[in-house]
Structure formats: C-alpha cells, structure tokens
C-alpha atoms as a PDB file:
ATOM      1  CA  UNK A   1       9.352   4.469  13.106  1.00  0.00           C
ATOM      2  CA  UNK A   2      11.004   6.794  10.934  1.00  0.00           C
ATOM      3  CA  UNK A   3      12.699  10.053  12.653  1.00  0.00           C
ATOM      4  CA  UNK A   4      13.904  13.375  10.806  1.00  0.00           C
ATOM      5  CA  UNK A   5      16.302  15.576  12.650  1.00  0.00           C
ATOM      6  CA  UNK A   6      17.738  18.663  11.422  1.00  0.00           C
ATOM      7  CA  UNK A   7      21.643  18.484  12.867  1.00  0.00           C
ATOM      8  CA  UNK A   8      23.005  21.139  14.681  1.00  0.00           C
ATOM      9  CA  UNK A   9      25.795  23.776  13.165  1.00  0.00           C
ATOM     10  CA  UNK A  10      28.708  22.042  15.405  1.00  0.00           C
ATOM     11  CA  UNK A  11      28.085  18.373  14.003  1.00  0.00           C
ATOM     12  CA  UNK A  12      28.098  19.980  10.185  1.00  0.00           C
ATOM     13  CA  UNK A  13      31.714  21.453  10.910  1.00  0.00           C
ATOM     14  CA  UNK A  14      33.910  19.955   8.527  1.00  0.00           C
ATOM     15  CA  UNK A  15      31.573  18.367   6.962  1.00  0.00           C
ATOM     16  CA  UNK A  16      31.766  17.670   2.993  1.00  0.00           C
ATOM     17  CA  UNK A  17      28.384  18.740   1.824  1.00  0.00           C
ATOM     18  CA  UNK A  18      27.017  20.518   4.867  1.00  0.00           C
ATOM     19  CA  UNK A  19      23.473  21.129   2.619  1.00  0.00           C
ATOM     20  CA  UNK A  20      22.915  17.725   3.585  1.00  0.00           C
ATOM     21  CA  UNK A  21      21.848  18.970   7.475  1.00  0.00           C
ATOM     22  CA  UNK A  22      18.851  16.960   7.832  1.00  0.00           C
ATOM     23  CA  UNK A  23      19.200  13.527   9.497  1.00  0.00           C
ATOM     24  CA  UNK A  24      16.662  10.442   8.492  1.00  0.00           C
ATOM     25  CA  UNK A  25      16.458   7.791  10.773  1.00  0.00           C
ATOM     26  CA  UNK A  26      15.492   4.749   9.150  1.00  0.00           C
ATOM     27  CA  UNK A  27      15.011   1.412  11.630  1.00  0.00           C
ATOM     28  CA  UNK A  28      15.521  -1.878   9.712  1.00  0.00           C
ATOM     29  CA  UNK A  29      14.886  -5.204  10.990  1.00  0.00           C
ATOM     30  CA  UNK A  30      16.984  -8.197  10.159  1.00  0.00           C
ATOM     31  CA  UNK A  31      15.706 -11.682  12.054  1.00  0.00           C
ATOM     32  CA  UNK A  32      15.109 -10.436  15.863  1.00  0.00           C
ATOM     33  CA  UNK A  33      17.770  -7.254  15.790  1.00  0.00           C
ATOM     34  CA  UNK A  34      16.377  -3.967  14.743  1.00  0.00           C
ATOM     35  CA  UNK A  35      19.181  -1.707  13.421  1.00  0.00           C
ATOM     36  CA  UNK A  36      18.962   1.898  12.842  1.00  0.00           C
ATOM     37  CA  UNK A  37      20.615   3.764   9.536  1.00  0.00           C
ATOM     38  CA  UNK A  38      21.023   7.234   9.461  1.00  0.00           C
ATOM     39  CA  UNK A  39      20.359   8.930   5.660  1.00  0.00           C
ATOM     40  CA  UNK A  40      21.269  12.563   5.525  1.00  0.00           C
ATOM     41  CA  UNK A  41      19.256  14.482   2.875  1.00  0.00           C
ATOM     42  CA  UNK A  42      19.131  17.961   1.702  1.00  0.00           C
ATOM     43  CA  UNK A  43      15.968  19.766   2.811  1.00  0.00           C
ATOM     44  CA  UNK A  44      14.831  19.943  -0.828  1.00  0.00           C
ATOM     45  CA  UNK A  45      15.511  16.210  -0.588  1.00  0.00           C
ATOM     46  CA  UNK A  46      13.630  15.637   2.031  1.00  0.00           C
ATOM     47  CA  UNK A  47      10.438  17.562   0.264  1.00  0.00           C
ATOM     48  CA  UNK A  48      10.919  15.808  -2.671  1.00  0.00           C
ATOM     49  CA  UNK A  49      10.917  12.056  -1.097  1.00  0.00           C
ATOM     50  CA  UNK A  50       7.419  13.260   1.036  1.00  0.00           C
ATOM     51  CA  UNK A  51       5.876  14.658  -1.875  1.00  0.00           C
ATOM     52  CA  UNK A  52       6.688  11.324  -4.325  1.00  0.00           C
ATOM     53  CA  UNK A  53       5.651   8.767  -1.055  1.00  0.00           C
ATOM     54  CA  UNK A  54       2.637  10.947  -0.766  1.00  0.00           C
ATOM     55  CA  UNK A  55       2.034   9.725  -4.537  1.00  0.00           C
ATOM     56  CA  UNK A  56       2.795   6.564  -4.586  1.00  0.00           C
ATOM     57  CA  UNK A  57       0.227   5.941  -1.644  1.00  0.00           C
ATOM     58  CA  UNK A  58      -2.234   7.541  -3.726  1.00  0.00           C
ATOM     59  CA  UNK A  59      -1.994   5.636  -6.390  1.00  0.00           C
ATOM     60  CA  UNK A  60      -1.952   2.484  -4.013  1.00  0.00           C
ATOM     61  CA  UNK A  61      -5.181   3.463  -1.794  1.00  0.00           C
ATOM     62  CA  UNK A  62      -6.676   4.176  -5.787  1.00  0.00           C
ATOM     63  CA  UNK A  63      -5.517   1.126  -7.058  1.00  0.00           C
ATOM     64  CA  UNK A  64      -7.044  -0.741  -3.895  1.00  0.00           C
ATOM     65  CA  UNK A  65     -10.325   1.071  -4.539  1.00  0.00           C
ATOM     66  CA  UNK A  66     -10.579   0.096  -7.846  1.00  0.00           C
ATOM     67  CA  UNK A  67      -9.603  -3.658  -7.043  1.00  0.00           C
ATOM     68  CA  UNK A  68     -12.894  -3.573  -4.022  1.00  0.00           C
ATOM     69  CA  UNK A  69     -15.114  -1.709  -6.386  1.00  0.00           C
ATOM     70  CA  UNK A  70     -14.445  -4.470  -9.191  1.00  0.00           C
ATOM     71  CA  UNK A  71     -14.690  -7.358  -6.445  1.00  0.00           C
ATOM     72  CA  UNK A  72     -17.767  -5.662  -5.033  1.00  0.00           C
ATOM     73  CA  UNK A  73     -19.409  -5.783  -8.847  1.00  0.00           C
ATOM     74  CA  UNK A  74     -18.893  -9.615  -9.336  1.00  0.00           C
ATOM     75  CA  UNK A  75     -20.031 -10.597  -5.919  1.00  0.00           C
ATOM     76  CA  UNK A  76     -23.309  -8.519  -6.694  1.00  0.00           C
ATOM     77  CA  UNK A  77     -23.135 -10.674 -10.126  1.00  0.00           C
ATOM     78  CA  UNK A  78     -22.436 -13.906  -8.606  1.00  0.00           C
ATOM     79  CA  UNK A  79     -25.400 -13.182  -6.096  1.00  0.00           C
ATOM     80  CA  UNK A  80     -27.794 -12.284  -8.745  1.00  0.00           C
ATOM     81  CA  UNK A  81     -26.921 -15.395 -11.077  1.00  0.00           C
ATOM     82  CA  UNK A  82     -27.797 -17.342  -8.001  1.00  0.00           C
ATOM     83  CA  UNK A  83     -30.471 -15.844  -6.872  1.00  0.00           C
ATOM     84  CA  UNK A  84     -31.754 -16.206 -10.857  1.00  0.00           C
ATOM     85  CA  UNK A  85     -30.984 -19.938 -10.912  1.00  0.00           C
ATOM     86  CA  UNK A  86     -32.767 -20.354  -7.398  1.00  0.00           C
ATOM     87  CA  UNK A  87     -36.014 -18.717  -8.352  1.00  0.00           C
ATOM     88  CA  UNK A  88     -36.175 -20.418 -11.846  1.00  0.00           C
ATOM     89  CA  UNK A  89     -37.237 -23.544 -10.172  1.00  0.00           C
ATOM     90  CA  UNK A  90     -34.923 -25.778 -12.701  1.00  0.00           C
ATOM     91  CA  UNK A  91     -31.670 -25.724 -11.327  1.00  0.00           C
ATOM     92  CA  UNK A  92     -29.290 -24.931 -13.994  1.00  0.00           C
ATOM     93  CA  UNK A  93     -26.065 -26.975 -12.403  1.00  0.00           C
ATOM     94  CA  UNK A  94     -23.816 -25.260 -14.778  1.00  0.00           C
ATOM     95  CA  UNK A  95     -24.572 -21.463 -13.834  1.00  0.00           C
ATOM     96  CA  UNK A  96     -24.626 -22.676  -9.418  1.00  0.00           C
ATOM     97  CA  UNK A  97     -21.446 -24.437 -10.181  1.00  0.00           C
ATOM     98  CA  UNK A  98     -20.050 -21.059 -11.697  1.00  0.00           C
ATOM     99  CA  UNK A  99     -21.454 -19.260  -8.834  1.00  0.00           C
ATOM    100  CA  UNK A 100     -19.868 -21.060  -6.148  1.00  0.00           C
ATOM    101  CA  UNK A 101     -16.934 -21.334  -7.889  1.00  0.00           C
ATOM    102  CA  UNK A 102     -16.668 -17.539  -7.731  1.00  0.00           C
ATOM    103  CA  UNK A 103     -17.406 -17.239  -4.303  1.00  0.00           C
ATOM    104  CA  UNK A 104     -14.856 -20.040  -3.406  1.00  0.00           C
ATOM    105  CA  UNK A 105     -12.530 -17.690  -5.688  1.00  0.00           C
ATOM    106  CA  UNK A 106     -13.186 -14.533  -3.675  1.00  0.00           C
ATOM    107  CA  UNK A 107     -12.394 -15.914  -0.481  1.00  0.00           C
END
C-alpha cells in the first residue's frame, strides 16, 4: 500500500530542494522480501501524478467496457446463429462448427 507523508520542517533542514516536502512510500516486492522506497515529490507533483493515474484508469475501466460490450455482442451472435441452425431442422455443420468454435474462443 502506497503512503504519502508530508515531512516535517526539521527533516527539510539542509535539505537541497526543500519544495520536495512530501514523502511517497512506495512498497516493492522482489521474490518473498517486500522493500519500501521513499519518492519525495513536490505537492504540485504529487497533484499532477493523481490527476494523470486518475486518467489512465479511466481509460482502462473504458477500454474494459468496450472489450465486454463487444464480447457481449458476439456471444448474443453466436447464440442466435445457433439457435437459427437448431430450429432450421437441417443442421448446417458449417455455421454449429463456427458457433462452437466461438464459444470455445470466448472461454
């Protein structure tokens, strides 16, 4: 888990860039140790990376949306090309094979 901590006055003393007063903790894990790396970032810095993750998981929750909505549409296709060769009473081999083999696919 991520922590943000905005460092006191004392630990900024002598400091090179003392704008940089806000502490991320970021934990990594390498094999079974989990290490922790401290990032210090400006405020505005710190705004900017929330605002561009904030963003980026947008565009990933829309990108998943659009990826169920177009999954959605062919299993409704796949369903009603079965349900078509089914009801025709002449099995058409070619169109159940195509069926299944979308299903199979989707799995």
């Amino acid at each position: 888990m991520l922590t943000v901590r905005l460092l006191p006055e004392d630990e900024l003393a002598g400091v090179a860039d003392p704008e940089r007063c806000v502490e991320l903790a970021v934990p990594r894990r390498i094999e079974d140790t989990i290490t922790v790396r401290a990032l210090r970032l400006t405020p505005a810095d710190l705004v900017r990376l929330r605002m561009e993750t904030d963003l980026a998981l947008a565009d990933i929750r829309t990108e998943a949306m659009h990826a169920e909505a177009t999954w959605r549409q062919r299993l409704a296709q796949w369903h009603a090309d079965g349900r078509t060769a089914v009801e025709a009473n002449e099995l058409d081999t070619a169109l159940l094979s195509r069926v299944l083999h979308g299903l199979r696919a989707s799995l």
